[in-house]
C-alpha atoms as a PDB file:
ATOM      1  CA  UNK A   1      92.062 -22.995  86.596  1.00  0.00           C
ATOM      2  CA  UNK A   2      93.479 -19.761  86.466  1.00  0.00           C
ATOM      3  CA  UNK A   3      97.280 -18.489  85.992  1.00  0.00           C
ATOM      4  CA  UNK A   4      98.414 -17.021  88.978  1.00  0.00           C
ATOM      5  CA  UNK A   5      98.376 -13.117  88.532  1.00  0.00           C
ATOM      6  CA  UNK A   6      96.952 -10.294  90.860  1.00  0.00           C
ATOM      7  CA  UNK A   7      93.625 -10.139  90.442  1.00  0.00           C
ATOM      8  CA  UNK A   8      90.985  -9.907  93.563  1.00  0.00           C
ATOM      9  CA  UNK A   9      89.755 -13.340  94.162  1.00  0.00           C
ATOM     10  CA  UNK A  10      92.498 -15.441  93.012  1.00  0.00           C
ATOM     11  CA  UNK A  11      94.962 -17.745  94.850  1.00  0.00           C
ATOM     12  CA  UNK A  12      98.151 -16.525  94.457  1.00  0.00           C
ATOM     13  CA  UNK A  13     100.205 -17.273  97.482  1.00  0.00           C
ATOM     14  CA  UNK A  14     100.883 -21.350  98.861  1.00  0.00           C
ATOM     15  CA  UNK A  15     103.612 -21.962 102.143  1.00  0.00           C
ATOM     16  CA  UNK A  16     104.364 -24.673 103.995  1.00  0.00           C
ATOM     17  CA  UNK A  17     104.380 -24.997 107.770  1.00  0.00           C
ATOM     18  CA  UNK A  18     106.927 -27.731 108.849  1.00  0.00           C
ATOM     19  CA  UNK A  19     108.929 -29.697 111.674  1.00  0.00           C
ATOM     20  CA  UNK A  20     111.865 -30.106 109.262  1.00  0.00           C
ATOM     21  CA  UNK A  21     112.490 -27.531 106.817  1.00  0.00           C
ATOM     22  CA  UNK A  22     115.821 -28.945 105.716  1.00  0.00           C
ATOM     23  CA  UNK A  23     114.206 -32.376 105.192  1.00  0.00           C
ATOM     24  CA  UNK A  24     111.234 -30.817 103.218  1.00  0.00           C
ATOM     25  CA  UNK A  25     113.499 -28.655 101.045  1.00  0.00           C
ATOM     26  CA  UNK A  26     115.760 -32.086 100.117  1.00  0.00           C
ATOM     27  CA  UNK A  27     111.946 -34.008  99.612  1.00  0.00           C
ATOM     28  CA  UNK A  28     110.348 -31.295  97.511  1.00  0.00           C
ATOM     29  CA  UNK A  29     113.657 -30.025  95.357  1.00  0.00           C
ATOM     30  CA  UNK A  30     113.861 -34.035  94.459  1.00  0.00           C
ATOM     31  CA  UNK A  31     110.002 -33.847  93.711  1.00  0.00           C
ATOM     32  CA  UNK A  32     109.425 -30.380  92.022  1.00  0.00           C
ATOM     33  CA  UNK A  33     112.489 -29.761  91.167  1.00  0.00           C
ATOM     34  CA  UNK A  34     111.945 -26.448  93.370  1.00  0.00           C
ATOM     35  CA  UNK A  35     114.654 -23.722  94.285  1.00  0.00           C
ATOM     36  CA  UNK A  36     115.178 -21.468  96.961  1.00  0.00           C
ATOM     37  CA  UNK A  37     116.291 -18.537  98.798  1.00  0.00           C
ATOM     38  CA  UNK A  38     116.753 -17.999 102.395  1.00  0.00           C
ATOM     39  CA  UNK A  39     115.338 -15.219 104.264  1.00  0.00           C
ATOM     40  CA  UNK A  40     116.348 -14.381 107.456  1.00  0.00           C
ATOM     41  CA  UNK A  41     113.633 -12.930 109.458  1.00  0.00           C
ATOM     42  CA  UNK A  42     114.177  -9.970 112.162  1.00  0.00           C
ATOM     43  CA  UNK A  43     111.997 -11.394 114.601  1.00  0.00           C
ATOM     44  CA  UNK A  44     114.568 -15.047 114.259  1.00  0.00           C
ATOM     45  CA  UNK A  45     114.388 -17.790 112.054  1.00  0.00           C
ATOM     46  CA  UNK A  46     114.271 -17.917 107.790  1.00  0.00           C
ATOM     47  CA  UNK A  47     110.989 -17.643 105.756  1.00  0.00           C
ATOM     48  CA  UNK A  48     112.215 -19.822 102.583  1.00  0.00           C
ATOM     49  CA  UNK A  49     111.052 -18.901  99.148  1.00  0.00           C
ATOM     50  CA  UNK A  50     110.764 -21.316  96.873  1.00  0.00           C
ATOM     51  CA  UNK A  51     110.729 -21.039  92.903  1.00  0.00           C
ATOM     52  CA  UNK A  52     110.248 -22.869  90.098  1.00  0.00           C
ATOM     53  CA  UNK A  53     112.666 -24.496  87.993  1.00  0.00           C
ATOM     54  CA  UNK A  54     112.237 -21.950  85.453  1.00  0.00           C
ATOM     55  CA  UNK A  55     112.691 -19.317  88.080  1.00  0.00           C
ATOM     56  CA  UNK A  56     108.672 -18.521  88.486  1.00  0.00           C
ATOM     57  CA  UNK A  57     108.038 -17.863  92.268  1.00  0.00           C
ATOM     58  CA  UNK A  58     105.575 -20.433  93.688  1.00  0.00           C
ATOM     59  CA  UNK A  59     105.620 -19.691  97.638  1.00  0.00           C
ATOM     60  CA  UNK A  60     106.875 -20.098 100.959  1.00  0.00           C
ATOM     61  CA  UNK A  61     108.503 -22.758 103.889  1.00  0.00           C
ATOM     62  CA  UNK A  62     108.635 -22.289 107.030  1.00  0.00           C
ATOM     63  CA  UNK A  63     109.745 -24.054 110.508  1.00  0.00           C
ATOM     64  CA  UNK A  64     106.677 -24.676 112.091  1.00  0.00           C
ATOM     65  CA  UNK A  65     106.589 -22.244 115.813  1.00  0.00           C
ATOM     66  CA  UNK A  66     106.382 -24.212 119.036  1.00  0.00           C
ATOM     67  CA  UNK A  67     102.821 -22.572 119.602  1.00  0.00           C
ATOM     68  CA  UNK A  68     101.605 -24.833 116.383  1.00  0.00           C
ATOM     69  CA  UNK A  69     103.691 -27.958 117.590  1.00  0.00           C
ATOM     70  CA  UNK A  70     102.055 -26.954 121.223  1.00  0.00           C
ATOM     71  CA  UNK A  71      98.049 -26.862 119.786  1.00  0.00           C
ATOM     72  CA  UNK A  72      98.995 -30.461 117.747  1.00  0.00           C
ATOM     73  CA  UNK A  73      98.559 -28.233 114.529  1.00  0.00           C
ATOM     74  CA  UNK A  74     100.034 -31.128 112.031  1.00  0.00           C
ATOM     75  CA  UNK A  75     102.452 -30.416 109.044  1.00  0.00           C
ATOM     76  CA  UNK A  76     100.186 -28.385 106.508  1.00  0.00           C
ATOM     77  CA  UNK A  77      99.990 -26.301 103.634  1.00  0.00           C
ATOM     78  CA  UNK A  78      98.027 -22.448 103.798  1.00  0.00           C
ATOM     79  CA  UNK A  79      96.301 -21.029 100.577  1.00  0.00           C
ATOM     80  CA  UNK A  80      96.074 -16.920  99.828  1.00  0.00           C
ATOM     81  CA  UNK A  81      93.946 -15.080  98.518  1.00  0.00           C
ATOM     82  CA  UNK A  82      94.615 -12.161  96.491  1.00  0.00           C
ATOM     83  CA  UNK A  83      92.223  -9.239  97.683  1.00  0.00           C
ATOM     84  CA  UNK A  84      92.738  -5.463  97.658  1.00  0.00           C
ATOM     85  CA  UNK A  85      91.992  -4.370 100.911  1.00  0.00           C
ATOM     86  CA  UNK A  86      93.056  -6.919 103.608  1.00  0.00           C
ATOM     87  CA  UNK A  87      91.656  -5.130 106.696  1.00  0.00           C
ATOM     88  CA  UNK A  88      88.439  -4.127 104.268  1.00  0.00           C
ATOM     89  CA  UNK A  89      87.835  -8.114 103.430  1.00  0.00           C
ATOM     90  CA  UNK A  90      88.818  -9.396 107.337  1.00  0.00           C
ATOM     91  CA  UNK A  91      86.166  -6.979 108.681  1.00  0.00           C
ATOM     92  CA  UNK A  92      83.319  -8.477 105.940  1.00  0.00           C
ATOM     93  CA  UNK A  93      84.277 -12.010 106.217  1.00  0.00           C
ATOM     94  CA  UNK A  94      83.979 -11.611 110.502  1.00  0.00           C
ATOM     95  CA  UNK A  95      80.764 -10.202 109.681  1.00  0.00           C
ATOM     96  CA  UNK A  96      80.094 -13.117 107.350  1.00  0.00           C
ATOM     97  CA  UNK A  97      80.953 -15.648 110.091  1.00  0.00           C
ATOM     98  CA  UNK A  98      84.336 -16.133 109.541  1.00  0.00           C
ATOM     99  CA  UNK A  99      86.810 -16.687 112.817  1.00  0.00           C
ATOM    100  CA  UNK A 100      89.979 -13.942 112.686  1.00  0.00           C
ATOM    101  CA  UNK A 101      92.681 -16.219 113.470  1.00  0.00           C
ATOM    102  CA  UNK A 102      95.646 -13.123 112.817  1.00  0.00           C
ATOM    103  CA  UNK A 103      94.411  -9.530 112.392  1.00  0.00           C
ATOM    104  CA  UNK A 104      95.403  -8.144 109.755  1.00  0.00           C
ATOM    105  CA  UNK A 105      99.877  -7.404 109.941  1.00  0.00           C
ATOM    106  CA  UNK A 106     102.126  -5.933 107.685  1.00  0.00           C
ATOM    107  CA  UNK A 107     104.746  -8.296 105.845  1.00  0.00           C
ATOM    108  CA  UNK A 108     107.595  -5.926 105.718  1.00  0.00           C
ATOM    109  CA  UNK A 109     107.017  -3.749 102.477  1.00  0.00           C
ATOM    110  CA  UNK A 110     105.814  -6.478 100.805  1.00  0.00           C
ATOM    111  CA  UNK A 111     101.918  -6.646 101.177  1.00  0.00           C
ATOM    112  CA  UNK A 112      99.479  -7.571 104.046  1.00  0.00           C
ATOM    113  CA  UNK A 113      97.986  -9.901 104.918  1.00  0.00           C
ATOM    114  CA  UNK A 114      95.248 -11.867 107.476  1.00  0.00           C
ATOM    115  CA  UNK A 115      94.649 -15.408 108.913  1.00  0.00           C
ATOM    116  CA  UNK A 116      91.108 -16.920 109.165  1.00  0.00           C
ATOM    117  CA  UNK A 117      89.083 -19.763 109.702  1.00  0.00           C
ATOM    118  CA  UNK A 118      85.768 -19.789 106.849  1.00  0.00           C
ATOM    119  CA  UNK A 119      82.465 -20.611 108.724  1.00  0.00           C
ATOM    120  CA  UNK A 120      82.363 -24.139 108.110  1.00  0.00           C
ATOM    121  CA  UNK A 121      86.100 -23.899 109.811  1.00  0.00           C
ATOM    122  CA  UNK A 122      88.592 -24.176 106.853  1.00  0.00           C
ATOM    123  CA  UNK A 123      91.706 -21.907 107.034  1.00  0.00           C
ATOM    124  CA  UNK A 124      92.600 -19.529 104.446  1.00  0.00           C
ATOM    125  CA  UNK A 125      94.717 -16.248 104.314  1.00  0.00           C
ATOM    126  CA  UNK A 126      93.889 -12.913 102.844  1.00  0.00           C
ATOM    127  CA  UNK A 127      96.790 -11.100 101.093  1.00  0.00           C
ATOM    128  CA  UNK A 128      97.132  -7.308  99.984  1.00  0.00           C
ATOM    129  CA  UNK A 129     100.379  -6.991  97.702  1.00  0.00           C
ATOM    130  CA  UNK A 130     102.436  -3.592  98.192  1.00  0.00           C
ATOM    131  CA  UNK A 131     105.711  -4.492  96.013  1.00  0.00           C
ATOM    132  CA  UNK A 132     105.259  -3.890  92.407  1.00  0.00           C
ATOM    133  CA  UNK A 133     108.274  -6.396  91.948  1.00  0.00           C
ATOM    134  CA  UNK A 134     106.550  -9.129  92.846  1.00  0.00           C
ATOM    135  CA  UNK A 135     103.358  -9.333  89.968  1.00  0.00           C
ATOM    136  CA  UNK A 136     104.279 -11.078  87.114  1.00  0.00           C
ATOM    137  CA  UNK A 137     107.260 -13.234  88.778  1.00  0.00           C
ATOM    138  CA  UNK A 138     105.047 -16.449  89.862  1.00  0.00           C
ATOM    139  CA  UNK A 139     105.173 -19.480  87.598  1.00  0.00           C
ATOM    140  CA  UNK A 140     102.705 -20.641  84.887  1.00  0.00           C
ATOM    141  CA  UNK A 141     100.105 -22.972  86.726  1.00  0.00           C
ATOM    142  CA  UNK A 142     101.227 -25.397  83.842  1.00  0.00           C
ATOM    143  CA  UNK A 143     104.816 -25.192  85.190  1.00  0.00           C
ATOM    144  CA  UNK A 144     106.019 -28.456  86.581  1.00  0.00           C
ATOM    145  CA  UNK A 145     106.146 -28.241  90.826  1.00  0.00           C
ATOM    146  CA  UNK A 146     103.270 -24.940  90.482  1.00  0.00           C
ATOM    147  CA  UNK A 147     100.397 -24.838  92.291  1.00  0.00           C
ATOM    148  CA  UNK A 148      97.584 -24.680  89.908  1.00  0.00           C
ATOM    149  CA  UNK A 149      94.473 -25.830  91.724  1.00  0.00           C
ATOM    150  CA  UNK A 150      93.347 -25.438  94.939  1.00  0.00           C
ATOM    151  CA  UNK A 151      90.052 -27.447  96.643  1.00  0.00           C
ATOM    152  CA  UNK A 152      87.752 -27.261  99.715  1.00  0.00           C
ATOM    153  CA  UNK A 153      86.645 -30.106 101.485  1.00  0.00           C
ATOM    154  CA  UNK A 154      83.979 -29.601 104.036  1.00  0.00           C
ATOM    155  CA  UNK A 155      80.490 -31.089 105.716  1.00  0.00           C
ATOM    156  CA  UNK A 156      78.785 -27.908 104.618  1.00  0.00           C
ATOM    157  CA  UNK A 157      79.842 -26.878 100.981  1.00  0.00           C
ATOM    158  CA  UNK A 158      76.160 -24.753 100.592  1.00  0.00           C
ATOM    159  CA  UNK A 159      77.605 -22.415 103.576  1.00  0.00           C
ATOM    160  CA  UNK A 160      81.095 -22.180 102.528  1.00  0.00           C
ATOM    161  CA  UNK A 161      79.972 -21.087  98.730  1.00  0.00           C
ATOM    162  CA  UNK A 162      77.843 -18.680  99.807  1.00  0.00           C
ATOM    163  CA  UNK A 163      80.236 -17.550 102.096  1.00  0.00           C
ATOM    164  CA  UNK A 164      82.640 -16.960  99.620  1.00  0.00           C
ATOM    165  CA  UNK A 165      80.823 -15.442  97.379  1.00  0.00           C
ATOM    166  CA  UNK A 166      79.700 -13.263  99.217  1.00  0.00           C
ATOM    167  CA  UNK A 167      83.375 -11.905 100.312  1.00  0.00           C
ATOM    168  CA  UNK A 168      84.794 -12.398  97.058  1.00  0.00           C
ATOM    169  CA  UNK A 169      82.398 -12.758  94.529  1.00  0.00           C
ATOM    170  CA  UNK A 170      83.427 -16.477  93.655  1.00  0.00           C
ATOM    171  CA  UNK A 171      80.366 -17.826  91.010  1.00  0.00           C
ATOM    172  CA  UNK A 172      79.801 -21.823  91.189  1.00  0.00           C
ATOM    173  CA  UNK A 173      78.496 -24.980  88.325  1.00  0.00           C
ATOM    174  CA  UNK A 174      78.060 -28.217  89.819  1.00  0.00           C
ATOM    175  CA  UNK A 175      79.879 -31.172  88.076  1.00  0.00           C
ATOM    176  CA  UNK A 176      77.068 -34.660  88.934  1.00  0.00           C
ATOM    177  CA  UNK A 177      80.612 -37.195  89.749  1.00  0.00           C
ATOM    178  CA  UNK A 178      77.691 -40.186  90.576  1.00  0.00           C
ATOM    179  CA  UNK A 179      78.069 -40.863  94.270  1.00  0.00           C
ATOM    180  CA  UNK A 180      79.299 -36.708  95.051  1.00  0.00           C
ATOM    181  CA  UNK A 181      78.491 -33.792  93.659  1.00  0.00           C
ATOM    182  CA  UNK A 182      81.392 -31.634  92.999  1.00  0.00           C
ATOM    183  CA  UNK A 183      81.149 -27.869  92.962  1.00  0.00           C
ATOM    184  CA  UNK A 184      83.532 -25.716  90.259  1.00  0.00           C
ATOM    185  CA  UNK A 185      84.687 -22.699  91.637  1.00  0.00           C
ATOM    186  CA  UNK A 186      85.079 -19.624  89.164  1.00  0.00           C
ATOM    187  CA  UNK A 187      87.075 -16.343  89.925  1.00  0.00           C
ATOM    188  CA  UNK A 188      85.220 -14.042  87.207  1.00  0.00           C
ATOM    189  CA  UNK A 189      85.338 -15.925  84.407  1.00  0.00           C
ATOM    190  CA  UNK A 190      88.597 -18.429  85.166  1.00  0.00           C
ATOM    191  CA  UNK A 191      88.179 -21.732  86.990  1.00  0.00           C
ATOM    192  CA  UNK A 192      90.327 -22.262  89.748  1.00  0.00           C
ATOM    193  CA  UNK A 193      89.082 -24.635  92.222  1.00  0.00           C
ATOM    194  CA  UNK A 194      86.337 -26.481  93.490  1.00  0.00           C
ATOM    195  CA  UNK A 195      84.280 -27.652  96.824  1.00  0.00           C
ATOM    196  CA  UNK A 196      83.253 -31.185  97.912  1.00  0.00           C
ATOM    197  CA  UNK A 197      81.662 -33.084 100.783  1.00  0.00           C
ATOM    198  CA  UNK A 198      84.100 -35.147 102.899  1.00  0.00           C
ATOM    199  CA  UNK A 199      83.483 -38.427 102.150  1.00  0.00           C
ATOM    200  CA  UNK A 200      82.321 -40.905 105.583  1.00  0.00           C
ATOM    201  CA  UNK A 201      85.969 -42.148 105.549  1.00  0.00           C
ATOM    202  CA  UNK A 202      87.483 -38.520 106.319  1.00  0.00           C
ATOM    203  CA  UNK A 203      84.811 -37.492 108.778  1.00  0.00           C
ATOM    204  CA  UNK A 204      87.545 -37.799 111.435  1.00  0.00           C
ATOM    205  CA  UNK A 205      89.795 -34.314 109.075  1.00  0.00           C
ATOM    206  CA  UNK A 206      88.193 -31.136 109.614  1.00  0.00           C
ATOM    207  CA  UNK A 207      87.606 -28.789 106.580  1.00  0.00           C
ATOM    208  CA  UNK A 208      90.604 -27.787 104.754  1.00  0.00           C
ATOM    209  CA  UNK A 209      91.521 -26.679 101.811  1.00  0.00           C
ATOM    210  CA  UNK A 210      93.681 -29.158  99.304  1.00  0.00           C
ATOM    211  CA  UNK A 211      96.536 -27.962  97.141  1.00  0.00           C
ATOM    212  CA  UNK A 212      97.046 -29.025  93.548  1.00  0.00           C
ATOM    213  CA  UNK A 213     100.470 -28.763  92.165  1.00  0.00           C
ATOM    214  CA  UNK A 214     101.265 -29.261  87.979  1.00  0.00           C
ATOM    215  CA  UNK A 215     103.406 -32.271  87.512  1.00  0.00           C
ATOM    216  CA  UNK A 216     104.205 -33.587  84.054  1.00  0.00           C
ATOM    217  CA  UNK A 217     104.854 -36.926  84.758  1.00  0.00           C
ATOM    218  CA  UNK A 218     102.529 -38.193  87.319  1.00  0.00           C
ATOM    219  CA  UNK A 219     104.103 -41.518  87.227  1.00  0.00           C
ATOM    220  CA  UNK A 220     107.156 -40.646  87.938  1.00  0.00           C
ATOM    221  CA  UNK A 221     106.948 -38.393  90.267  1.00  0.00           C
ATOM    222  CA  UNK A 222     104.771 -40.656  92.411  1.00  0.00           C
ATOM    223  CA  UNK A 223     107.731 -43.043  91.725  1.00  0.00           C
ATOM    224  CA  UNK A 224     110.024 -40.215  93.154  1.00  0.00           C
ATOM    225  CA  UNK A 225     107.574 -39.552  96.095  1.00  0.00           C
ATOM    226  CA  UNK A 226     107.353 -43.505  97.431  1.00  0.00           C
ATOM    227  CA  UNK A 227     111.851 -43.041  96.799  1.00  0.00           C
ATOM    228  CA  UNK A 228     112.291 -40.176  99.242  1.00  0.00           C
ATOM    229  CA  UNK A 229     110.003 -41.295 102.181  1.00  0.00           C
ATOM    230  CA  UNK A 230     106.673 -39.730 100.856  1.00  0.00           C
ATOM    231  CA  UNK A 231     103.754 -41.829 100.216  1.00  0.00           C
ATOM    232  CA  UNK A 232     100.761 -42.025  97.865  1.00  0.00           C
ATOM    233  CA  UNK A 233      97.223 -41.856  99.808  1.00  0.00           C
ATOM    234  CA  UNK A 234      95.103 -42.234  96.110  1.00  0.00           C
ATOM    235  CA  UNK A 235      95.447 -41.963  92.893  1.00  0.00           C
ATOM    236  CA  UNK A 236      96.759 -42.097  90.243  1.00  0.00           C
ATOM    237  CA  UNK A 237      93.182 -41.399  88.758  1.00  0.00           C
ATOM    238  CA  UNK A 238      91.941 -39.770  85.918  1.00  0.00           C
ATOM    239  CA  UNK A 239      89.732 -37.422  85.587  1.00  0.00           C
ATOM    240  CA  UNK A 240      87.775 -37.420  82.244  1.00  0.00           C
ATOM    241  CA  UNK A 241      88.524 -34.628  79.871  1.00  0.00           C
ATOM    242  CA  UNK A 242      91.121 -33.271  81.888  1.00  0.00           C
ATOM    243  CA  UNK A 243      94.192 -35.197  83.213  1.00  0.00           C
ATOM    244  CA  UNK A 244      94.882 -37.164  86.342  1.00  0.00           C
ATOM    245  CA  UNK A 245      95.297 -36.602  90.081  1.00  0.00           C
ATOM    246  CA  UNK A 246      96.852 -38.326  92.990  1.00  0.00           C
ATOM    247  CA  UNK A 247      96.732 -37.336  96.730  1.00  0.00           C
ATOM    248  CA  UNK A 248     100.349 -38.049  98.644  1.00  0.00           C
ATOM    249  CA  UNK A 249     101.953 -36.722 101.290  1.00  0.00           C
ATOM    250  CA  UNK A 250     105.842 -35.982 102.347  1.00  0.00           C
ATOM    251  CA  UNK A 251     107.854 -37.399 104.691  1.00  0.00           C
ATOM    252  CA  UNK A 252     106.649 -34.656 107.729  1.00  0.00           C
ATOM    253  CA  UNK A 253     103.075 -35.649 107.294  1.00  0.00           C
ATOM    254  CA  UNK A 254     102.011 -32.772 104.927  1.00  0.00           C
ATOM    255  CA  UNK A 255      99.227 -33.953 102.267  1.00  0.00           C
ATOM    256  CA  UNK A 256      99.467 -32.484  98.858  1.00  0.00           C
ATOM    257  CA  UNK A 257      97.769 -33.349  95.689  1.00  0.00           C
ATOM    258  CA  UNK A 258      99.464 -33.645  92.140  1.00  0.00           C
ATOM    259  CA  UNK A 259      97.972 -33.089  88.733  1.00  0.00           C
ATOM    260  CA  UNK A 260      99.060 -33.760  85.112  1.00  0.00           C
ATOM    261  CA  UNK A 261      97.105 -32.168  82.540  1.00  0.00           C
ATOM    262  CA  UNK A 262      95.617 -34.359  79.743  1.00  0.00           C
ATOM    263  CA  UNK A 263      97.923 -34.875  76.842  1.00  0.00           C
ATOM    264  CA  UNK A 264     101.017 -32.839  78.676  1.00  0.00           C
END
């Protein structure tokens, strides 16, 4: 896992799509302990940002437009990618297979960024920063309510590493967890996610991309979770060497994972 910085290949960006952004601000500031700020947005409507408790940025809410509500797109959470070129990476990862979902758009002065769907059909943004204010403000992945860990599930995890390596240069080791093989995915030299096979019991998802977010009390905060309408899907489990994880989701439907790191 790597802390979130610029740096070509990295996550650095997490929002959520919603129903209910009031609820989901009450839910997640009772969960995370998250802030935020309200932005008003010319087109209509507010793009929240959310913080940290220690002020660290961490990402984005948003209400969820009537064309997502209209396609049955469910409650979710969408992943960035730090790259330097947006329209540069969109063009190689349509020639690598990849579905353009949003061409690449400007974000006001801020950066740029892109929508797509990876080959095995997992969606992902690309984003381009342009404001010099922003690097250096996100929170410590070891922050309590940061993401710090983000994960691929998909039938095909050969074709999304290669297709990911190939647009961003992502290397792979394979961790043998008995009954699945799970793949560790390194930006350079920092580990910062990884890739499974959905199990038989998920067959029904499509590929997506999981979110990890640093919580130092997993306990309690699943405690919290089951208190404000959320629920707990697995976990908590541990994971040798390294901490535990559980798998909830809020009180809108979105799923989001939780991780305490061993001894914290």
């Amino acid at each position: 896992m790597a802390n979130q910085q610029p740096n070509t290949g990295n996550f650095c960006w997490v929002d959520f799509a919603t129903p209910d952004p009031e609820g989901a601000k009450t839910f997640y500031h009772k969960v995370f302990n998250w802030q935020y700020t309200e932005n008003p947005m010319p087109c209509g409507g507010t793009y929240t940002m959310i913080s940290a408790a220690d002020g660290g940025g961490v990402g984005g809410l948003f209400l969820m437009p009537d064309e997502m509500k209209t396609a049955n797109v469910p409650p979710h959470i969408s992943n960035y990618i730090e790259v330097d070129n947006v329209d540069a990476f969109t063009d190689t990862a349509k020639n690598l297979g990849a579905d353009i979902k949003m061409e690449p758009f400007d974000v006001f002065d801020y950066g740029r960024m892109a929508v797509l769907l990876d080959p095995t059909g997992a969606a992902f943004s690309l984003w381009q920063n342009r404001s010099t204010d922003c690097e250096g403000t996100m929170a410590n992945r070891e922050t309590h309510g940061m993401f710090c860990w983000q994960e691929l599930m998909t039938d095909h995890v050969d074709q999304a590493a290669d297709f990911y390596k190939k647009l961003l240069g992502w290397t792979y080791s394979v961790m043998d967890m008995g009954d699945v093989d799970y793949t560790l995915i390194k930006n350079k030299d920092d580990e910062i996610g990884g890739m499974m096979t959905l199990p038989l019991e998920m067959q029904h998802i499509p590929p997506h991309w999981n979110t990890y977010f640093t919580v130092t009390d997993i306990d309690h905060t699943i405690s919290v979770i089951k208190d404000n309408g959320g629920g707990v899907m697995m976990g908590p489990q541990d994971i040798p060497e390294t901490g535990q994880f559980a798998v909830c989701s809020a009180p809108d439907g979105t799923a989001f994972c939780l991780f305490q790191y061993l001894g914290k």
